[in-house]
Each structure stands twice: as structure tokens, then as C-alpha cells.
N, C-alpha and C. Protein backbone atom coordinates (compact mmCIF):
# COMPACT_ATOMS: atom_id res chain seq x y z
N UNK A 1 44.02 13.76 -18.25
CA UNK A 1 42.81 13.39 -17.55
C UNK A 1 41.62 13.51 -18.51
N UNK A 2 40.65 12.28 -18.36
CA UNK A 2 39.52 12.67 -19.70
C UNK A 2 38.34 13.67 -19.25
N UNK A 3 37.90 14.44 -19.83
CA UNK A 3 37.08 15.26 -19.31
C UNK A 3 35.89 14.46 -19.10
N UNK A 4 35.09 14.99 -18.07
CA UNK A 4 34.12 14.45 -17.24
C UNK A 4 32.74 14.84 -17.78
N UNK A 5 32.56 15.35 -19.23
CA UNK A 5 31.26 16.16 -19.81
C UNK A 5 31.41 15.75 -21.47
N UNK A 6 30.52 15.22 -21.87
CA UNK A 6 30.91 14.95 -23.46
C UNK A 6 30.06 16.15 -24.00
N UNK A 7 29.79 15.95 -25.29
CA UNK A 7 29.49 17.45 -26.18
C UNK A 7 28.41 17.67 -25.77
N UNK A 8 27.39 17.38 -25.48
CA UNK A 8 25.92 17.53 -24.59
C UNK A 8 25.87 18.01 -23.34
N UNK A 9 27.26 17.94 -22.59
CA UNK A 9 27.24 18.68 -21.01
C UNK A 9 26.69 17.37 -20.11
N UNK A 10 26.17 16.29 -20.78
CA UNK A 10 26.44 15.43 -19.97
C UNK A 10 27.48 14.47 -18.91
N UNK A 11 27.49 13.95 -17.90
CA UNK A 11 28.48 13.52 -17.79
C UNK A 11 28.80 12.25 -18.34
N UNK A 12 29.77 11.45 -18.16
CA UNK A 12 30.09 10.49 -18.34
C UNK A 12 30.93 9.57 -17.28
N UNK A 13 30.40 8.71 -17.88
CA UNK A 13 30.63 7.25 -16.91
C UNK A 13 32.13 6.46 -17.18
N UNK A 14 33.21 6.85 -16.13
CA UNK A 14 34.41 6.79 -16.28
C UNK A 14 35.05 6.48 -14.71
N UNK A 15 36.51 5.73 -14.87
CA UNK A 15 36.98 5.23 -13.75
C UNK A 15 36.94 6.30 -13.04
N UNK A 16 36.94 6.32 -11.49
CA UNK A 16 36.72 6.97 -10.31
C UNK A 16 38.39 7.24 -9.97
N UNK A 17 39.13 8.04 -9.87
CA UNK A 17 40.79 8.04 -9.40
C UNK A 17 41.19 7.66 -8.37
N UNK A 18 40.38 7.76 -6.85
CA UNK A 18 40.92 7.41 -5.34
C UNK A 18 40.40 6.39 -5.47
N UNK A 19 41.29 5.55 -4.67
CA UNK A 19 41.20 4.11 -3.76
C UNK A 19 40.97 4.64 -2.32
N UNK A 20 39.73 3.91 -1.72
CA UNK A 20 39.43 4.15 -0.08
C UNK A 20 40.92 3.93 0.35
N UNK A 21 40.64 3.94 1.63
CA UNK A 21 41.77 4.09 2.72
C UNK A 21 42.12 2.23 2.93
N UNK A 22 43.62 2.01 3.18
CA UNK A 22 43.37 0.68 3.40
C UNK A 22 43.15 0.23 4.55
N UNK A 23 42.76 0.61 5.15
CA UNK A 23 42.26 0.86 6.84
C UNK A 23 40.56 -0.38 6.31
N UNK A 24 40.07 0.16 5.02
CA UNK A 24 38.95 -0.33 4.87
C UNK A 24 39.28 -2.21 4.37
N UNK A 25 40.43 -2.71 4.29
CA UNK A 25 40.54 -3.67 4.30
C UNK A 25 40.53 -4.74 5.54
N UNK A 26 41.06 -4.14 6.37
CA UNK A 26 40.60 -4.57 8.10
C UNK A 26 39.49 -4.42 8.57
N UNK A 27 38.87 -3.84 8.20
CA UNK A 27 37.06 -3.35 8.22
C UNK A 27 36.52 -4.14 7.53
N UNK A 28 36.43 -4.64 6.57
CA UNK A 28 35.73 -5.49 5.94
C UNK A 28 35.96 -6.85 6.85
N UNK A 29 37.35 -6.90 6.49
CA UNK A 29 37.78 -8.07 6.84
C UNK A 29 37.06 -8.53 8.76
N UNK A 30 36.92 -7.35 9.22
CA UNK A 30 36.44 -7.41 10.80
C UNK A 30 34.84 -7.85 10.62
N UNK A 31 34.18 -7.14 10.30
CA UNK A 31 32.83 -7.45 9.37
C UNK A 31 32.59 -8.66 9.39
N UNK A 32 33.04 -9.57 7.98
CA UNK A 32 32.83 -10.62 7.77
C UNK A 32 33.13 -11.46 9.16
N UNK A 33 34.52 -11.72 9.88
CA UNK A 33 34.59 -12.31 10.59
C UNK A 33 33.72 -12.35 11.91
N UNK A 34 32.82 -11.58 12.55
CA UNK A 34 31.79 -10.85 13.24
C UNK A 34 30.82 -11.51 12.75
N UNK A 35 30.31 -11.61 11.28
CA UNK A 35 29.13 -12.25 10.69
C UNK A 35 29.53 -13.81 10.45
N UNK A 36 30.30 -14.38 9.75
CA UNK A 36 30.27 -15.44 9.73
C UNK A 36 30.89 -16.40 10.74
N UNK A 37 32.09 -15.88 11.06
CA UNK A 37 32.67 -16.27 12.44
C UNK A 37 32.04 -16.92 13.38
N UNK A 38 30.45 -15.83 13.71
CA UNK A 38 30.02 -16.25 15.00
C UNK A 38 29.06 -17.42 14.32
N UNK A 39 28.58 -17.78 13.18
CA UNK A 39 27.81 -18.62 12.53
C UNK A 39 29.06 -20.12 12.71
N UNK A 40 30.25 -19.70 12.73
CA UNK A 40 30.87 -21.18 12.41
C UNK A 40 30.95 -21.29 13.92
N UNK A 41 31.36 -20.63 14.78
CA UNK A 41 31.33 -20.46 16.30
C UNK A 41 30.04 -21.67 16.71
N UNK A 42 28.90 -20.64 16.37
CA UNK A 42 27.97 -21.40 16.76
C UNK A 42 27.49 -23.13 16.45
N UNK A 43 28.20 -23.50 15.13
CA UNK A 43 27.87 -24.57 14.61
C UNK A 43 28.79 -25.57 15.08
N UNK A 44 30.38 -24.82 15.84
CA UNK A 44 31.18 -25.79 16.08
C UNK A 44 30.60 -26.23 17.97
N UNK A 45 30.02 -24.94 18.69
CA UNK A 45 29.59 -25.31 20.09
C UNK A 45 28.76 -26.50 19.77
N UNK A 46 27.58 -26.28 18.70
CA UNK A 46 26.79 -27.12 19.16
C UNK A 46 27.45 -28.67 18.58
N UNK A 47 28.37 -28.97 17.95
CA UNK A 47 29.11 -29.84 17.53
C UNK A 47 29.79 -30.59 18.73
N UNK A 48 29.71 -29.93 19.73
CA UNK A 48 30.86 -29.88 21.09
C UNK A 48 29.47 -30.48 22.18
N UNK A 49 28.96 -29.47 22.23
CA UNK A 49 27.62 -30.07 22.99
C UNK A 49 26.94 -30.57 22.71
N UNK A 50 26.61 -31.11 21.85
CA UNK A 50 25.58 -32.29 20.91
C UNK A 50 26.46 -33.32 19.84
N UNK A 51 26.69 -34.32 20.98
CA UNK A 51 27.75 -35.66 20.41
C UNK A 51 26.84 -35.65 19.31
N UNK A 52 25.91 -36.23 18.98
CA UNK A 52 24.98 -37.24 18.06
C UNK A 52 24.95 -36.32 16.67
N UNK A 53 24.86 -35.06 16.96
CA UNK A 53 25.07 -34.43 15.62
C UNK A 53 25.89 -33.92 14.97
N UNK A 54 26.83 -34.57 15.30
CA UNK A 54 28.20 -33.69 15.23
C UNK A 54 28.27 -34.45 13.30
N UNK A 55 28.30 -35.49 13.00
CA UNK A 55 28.28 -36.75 11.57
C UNK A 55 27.24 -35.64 10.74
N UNK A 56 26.70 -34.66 11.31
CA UNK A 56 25.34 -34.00 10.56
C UNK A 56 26.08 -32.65 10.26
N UNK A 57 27.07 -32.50 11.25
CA UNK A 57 27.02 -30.73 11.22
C UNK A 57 29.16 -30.75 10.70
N UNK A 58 29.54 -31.90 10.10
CA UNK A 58 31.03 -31.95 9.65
C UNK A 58 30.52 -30.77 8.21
N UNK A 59 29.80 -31.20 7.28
CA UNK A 59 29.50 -30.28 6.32
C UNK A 59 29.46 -28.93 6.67
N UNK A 60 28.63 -28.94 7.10
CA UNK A 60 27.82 -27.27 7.42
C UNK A 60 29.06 -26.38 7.81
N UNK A 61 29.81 -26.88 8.87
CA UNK A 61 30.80 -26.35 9.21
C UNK A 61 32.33 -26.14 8.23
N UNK A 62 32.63 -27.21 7.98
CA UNK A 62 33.39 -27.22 6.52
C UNK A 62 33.08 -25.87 5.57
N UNK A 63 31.69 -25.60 5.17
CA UNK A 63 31.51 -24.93 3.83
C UNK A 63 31.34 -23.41 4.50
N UNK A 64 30.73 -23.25 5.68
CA UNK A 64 30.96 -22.56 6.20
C UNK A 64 32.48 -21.89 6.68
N UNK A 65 33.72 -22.72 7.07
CA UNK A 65 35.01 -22.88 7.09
C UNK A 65 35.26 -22.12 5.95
N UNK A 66 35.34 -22.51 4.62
CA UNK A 66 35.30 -21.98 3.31
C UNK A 66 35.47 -20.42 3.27
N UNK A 67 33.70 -20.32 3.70
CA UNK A 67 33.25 -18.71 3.44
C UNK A 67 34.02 -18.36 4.55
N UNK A 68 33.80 -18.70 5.98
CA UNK A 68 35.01 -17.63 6.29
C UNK A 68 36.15 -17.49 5.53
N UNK A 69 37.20 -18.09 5.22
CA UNK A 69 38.41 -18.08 4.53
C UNK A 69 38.08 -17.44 3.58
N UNK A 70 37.09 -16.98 2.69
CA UNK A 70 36.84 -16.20 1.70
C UNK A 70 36.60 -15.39 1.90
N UNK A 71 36.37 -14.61 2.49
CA UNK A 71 34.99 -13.43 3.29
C UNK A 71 36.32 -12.90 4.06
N UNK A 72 37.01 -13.26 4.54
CA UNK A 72 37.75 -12.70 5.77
C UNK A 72 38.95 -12.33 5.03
N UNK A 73 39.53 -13.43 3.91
CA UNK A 73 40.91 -13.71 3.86
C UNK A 73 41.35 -13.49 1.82
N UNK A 74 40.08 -13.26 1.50
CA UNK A 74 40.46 -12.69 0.22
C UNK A 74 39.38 -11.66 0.11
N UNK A 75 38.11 -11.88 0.39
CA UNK A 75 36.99 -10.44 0.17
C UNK A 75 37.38 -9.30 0.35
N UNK A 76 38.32 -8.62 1.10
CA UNK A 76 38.75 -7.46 1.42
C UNK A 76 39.29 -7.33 0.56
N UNK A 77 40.85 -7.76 -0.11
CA UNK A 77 41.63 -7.54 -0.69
C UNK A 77 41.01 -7.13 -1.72
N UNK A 78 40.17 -7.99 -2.53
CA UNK A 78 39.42 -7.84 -3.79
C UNK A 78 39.09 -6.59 -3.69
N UNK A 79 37.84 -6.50 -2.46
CA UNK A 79 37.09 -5.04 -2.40
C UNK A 79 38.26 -4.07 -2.86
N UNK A 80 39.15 -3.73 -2.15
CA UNK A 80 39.86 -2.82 -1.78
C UNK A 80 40.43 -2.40 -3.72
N UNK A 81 40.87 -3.48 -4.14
CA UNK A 81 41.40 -3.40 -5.49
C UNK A 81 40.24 -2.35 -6.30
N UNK A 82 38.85 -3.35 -6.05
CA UNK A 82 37.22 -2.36 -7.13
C UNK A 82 37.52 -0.95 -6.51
N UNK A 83 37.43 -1.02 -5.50
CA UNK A 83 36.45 0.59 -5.15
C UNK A 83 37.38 1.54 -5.08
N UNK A 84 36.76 2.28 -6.03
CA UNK A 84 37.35 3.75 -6.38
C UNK A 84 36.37 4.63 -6.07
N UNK A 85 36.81 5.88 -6.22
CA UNK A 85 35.97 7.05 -5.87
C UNK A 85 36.52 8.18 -6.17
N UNK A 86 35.74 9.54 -6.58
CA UNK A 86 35.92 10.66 -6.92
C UNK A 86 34.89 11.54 -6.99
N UNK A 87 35.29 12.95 -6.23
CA UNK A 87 34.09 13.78 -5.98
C UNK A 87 34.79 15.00 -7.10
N UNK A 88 34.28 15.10 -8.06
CA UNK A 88 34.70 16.92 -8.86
C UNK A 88 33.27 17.74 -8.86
N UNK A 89 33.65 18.87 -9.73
CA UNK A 89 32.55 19.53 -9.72
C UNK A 89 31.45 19.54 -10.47
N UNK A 90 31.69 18.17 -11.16
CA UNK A 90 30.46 17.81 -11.64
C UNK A 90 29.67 16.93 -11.90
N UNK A 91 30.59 16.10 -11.15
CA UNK A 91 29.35 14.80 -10.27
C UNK A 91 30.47 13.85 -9.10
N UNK A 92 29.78 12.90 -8.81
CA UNK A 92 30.45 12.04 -7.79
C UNK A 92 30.60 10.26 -8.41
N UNK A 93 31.38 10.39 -8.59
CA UNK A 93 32.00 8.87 -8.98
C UNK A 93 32.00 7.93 -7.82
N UNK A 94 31.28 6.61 -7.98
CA UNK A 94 31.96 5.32 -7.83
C UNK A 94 31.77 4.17 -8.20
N UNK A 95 32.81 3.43 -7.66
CA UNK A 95 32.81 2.02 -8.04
C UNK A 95 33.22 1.28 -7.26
N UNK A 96 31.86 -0.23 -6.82
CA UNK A 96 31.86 -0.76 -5.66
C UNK A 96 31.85 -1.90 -5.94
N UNK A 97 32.15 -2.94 -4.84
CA UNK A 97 31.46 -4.26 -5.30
C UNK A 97 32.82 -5.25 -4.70
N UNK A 98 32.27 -6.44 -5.45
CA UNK A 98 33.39 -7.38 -5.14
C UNK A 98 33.13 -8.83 -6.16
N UNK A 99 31.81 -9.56 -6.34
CA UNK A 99 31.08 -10.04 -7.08
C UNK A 99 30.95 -9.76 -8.33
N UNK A 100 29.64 -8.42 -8.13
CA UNK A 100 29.19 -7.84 -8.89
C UNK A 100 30.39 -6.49 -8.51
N UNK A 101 30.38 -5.55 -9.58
CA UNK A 101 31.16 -4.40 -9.71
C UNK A 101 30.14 -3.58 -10.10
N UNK A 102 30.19 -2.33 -9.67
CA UNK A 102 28.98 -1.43 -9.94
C UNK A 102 29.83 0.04 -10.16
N UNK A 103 29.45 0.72 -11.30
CA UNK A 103 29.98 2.10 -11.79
C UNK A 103 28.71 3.19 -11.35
N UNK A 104 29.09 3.83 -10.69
CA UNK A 104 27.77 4.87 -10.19
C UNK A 104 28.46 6.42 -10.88
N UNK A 105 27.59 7.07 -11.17
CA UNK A 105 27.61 8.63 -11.17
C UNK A 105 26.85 9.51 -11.17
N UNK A 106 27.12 10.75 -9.90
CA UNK A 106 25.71 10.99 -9.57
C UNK A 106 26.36 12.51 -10.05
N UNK A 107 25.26 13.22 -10.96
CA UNK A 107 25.51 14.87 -11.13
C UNK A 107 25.36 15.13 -10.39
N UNK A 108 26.37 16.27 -10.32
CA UNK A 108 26.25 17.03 -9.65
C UNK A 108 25.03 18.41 -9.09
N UNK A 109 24.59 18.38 -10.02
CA UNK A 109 23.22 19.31 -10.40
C UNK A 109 21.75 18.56 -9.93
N UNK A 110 22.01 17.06 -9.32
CA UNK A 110 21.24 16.38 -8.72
C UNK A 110 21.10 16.09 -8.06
N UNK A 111 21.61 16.07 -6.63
CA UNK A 111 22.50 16.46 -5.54
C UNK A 111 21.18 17.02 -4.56
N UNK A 112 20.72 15.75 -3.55
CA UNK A 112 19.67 16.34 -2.63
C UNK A 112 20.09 16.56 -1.13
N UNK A 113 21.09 15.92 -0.52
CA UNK A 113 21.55 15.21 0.33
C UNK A 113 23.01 14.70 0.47
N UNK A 114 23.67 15.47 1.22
CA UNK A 114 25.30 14.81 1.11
C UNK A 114 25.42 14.31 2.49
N UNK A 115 25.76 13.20 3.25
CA UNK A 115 26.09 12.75 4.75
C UNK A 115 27.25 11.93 4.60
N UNK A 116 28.01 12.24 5.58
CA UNK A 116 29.01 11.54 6.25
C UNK A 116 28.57 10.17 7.31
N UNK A 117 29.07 8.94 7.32
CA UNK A 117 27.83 7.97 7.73
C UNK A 117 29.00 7.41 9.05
N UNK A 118 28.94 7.20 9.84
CA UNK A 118 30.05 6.07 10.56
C UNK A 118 28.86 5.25 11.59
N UNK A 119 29.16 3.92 11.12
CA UNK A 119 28.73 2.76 12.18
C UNK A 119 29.59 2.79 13.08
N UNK A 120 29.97 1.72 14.00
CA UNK A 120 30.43 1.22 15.22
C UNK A 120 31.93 1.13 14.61
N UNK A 121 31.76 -0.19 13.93
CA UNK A 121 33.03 -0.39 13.66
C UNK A 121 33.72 0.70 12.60
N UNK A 122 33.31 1.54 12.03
CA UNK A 122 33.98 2.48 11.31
C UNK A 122 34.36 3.68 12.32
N UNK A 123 33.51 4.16 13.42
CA UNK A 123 34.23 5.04 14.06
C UNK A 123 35.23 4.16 14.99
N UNK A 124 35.55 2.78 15.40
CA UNK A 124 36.68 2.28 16.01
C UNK A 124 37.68 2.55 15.16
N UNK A 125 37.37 2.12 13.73
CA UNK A 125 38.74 2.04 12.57
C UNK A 125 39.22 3.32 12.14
N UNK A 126 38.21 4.58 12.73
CA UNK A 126 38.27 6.08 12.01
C UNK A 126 37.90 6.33 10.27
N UNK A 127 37.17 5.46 10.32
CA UNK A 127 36.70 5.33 8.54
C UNK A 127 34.97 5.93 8.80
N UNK A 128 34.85 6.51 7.54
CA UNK A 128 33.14 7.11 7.26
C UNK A 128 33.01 6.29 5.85
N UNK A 129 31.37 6.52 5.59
CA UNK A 129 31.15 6.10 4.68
C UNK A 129 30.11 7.65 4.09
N UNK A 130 30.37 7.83 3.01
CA UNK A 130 30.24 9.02 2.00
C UNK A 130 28.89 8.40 2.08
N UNK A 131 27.37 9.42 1.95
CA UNK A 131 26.44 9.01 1.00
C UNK A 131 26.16 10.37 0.69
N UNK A 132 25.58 10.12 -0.73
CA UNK A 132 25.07 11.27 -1.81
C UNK A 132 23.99 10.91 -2.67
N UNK A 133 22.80 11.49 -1.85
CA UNK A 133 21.58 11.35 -2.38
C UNK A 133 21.10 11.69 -3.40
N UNK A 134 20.52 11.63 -4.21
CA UNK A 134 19.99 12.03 -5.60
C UNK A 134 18.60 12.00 -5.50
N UNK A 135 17.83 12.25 -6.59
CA UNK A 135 16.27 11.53 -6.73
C UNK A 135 16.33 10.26 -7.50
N UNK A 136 17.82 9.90 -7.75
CA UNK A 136 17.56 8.69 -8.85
C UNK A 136 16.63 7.78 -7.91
N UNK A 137 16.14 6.64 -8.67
CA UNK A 137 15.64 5.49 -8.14
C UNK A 137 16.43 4.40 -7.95
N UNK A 138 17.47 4.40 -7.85
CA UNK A 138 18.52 3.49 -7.98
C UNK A 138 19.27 3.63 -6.20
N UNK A 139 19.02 4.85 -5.86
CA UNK A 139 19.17 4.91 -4.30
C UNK A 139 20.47 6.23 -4.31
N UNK A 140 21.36 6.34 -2.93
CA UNK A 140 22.23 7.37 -2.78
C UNK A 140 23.63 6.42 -3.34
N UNK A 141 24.47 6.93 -3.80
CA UNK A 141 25.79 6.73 -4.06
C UNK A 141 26.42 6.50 -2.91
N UNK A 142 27.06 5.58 -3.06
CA UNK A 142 27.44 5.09 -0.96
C UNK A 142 29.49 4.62 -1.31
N UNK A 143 29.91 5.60 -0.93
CA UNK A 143 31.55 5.45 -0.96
C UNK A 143 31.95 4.78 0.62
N UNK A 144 31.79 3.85 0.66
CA UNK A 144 32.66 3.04 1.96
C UNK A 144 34.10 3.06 2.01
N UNK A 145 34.57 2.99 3.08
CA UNK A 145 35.72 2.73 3.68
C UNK A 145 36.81 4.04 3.39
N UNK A 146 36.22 5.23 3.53
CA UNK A 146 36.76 6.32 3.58
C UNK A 146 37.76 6.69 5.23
N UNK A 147 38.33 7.53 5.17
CA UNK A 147 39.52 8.08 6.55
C UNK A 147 37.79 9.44 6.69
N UNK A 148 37.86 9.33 8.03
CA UNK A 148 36.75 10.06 8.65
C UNK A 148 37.07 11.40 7.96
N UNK A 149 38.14 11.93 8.20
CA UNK A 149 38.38 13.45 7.91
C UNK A 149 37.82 13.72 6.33
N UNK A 150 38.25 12.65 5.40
CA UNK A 150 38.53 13.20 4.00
C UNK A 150 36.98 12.85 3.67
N UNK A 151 36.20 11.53 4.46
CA UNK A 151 34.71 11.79 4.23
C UNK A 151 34.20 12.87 4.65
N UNK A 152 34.25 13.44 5.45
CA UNK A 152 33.80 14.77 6.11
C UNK A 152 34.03 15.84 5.38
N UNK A 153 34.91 15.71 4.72
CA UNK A 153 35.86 17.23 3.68
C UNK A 153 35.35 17.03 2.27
N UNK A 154 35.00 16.00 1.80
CA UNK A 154 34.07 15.55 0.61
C UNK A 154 32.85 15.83 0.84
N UNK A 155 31.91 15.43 1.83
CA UNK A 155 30.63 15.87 2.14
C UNK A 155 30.53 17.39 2.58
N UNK A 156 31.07 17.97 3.13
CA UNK A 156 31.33 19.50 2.79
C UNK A 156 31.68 20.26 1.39
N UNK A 157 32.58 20.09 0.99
CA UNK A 157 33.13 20.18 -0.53
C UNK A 157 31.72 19.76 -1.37
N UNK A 158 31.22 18.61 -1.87
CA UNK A 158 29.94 18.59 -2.32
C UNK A 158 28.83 19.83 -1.63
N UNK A 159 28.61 19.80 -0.69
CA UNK A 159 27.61 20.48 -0.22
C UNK A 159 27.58 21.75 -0.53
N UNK A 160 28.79 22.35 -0.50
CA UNK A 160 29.09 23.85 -1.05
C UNK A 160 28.76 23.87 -2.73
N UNK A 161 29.60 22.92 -3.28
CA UNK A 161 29.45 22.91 -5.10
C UNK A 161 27.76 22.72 -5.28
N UNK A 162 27.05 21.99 -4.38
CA UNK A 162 25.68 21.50 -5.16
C UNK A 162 24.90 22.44 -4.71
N UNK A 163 25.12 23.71 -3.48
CA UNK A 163 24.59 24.82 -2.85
C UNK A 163 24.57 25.84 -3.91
N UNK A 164 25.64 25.65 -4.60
CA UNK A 164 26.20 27.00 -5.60
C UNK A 164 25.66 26.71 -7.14
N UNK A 165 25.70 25.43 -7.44
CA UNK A 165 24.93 25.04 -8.97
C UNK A 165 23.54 25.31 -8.76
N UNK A 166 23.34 25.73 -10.14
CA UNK A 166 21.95 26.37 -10.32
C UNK A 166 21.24 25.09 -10.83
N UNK A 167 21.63 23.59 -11.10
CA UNK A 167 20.52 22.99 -11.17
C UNK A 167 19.51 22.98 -10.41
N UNK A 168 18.17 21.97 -10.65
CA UNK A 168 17.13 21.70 -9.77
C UNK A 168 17.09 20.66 -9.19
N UNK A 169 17.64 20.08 -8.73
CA UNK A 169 18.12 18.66 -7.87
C UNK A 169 16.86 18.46 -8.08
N UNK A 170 16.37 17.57 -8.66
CA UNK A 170 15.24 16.63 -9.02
C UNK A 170 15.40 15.78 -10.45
């Protein structure tokens, strides 16, 4: 395993070891279909109830068609492949994305704020989403598509390690 501190005691910016839960692939995948779904929904009613525009709205719906099939039917999978995550004791790893890919690491010694997050559809699926606040300006470190328990046992686990380090979280 590579150590997580180069000769300065800094950390370093290195793959994250856990993969979320794949629970978070049906979650996404529910998501998208919820958001775009009801957009092709809507474009095919009014296609249904408005003869005359229907020659106007074959596109819209088509490309829309698309993004669902993308969004629903490969976006998850992808996600699921990027995002990694790892909490040690001396900072919090991740890596998000799907597009864009994003490597985060937040010290541990910087550490203002640890929450366990669940929306609607994450407490149906039993998934949390990790956040871990910092003062960076870049925002909190946000681990999605976690199993409720092991977000909860990470945001505890942090909370104790960043209670007990003598940095100055700032």
C-alpha cells in the first residue's frame, strides 16, 4: 500500500481503495430516469395532444430519447466504475465524476464538519452520501452512493480522528 504522506508530512493525491455500494448504480440510474424521463414524458404528451406539432417535436424527442438511454442505461455503470473512496487517518479520499473525473483530498487536520447526508431516494435505496467539510474553497468532499450504515461509521470514525488531531482546521 503507498503511504499516504510524502517526506514533508504532506499528503498525497492517490487512488481512493472502496468502490460505493452498487446499490448506487440503481440510484443514479432512478435519478436520471425521474429527471429526464419526465422531460421525454412530457414532450411525447404534448406530441399526443397537439397533432400540428408533433413534425416540430420528432427531434426534440429523439435526442432527448438518446440522453435518456445514456443517463439511465450507461451513466451509472460508468459512475460506479470512477468513484472510489477512502477515509484513513490522514485525510479523506475521493474520486467522482463521470465526464469530468475529479481526485479530491481532504486532510485530515482540516476537517470542520463531517455529515452523513440521505435525500429521498437514498433513504428508499438505504444509501447516504458522506460530506466532509474543510475551509478549502473548492467546497466539502461529497462521497455518494454509500450503504447508510458504513456512511454513518465513516462520519463517526472521521469525527473522532479529526476531534483527537491537534491540527487547526482552518
Amino acid at each position: 500500500m503507498l503511504d499516504s504522506r510524502d517526506s514533508q508530512g504532506d499528503v498525497d493525491l492517490r487512488e481512493p481503495e472502496f468502490p460505493v455500494s452498487r446499490r448506487a448504480i440503481a440510484w443514479w440510474a432512478l435519478r436520471s430516469l425521474l429527471a429526464w424521463g419526465s422531460i421525454l414524458t412530457a414532450l411525447i404528451v404534448v406530441a399526443v395532444v397537439w397533432p400540428s406539432a408533433r413534425v416540430w417535436l420528432w427531434v426534440p424527442i429523439g435526442v432527448v430519447g438518446v440522453v435518456v438511454i445514456a443517463t439511465v442505461g450507461l451513466q451509472p455503470w460508468w459512475r460506479y466504475r470512477v468513484h472510489r473512496w477512502e477515509v484513513s487517518r490522514e485525510a479523506t479520499y475521493a474520486r467522482t465524476g463521470w465526464l469530468v473525473v475529479e481526485w479530491r483530498v481532504s486532510p485530515t487536520s482540516r476537517i470542520q464538519t463531517v455529515d452523513a447526508v440521505r435525500g429521498p431516494l437514498e433513504q428508499l435505496m438505504g444509501l447516504a452520501t458522506l460530506r466532509v467539510t474543510t475551509a478549502s474553497s473548492s467546497g466539502a468532499v461529497r462521497i455518494v452512493g454509500l450503504e447508510h450504515t458504513v456512511a454513518q461509521e465513516a462520519a463517526t470514525r472521521l469525527a473522532r480522528i479529526a476531534d483527537v488531531d491537534e491540527g487547526d482546521a482552518t
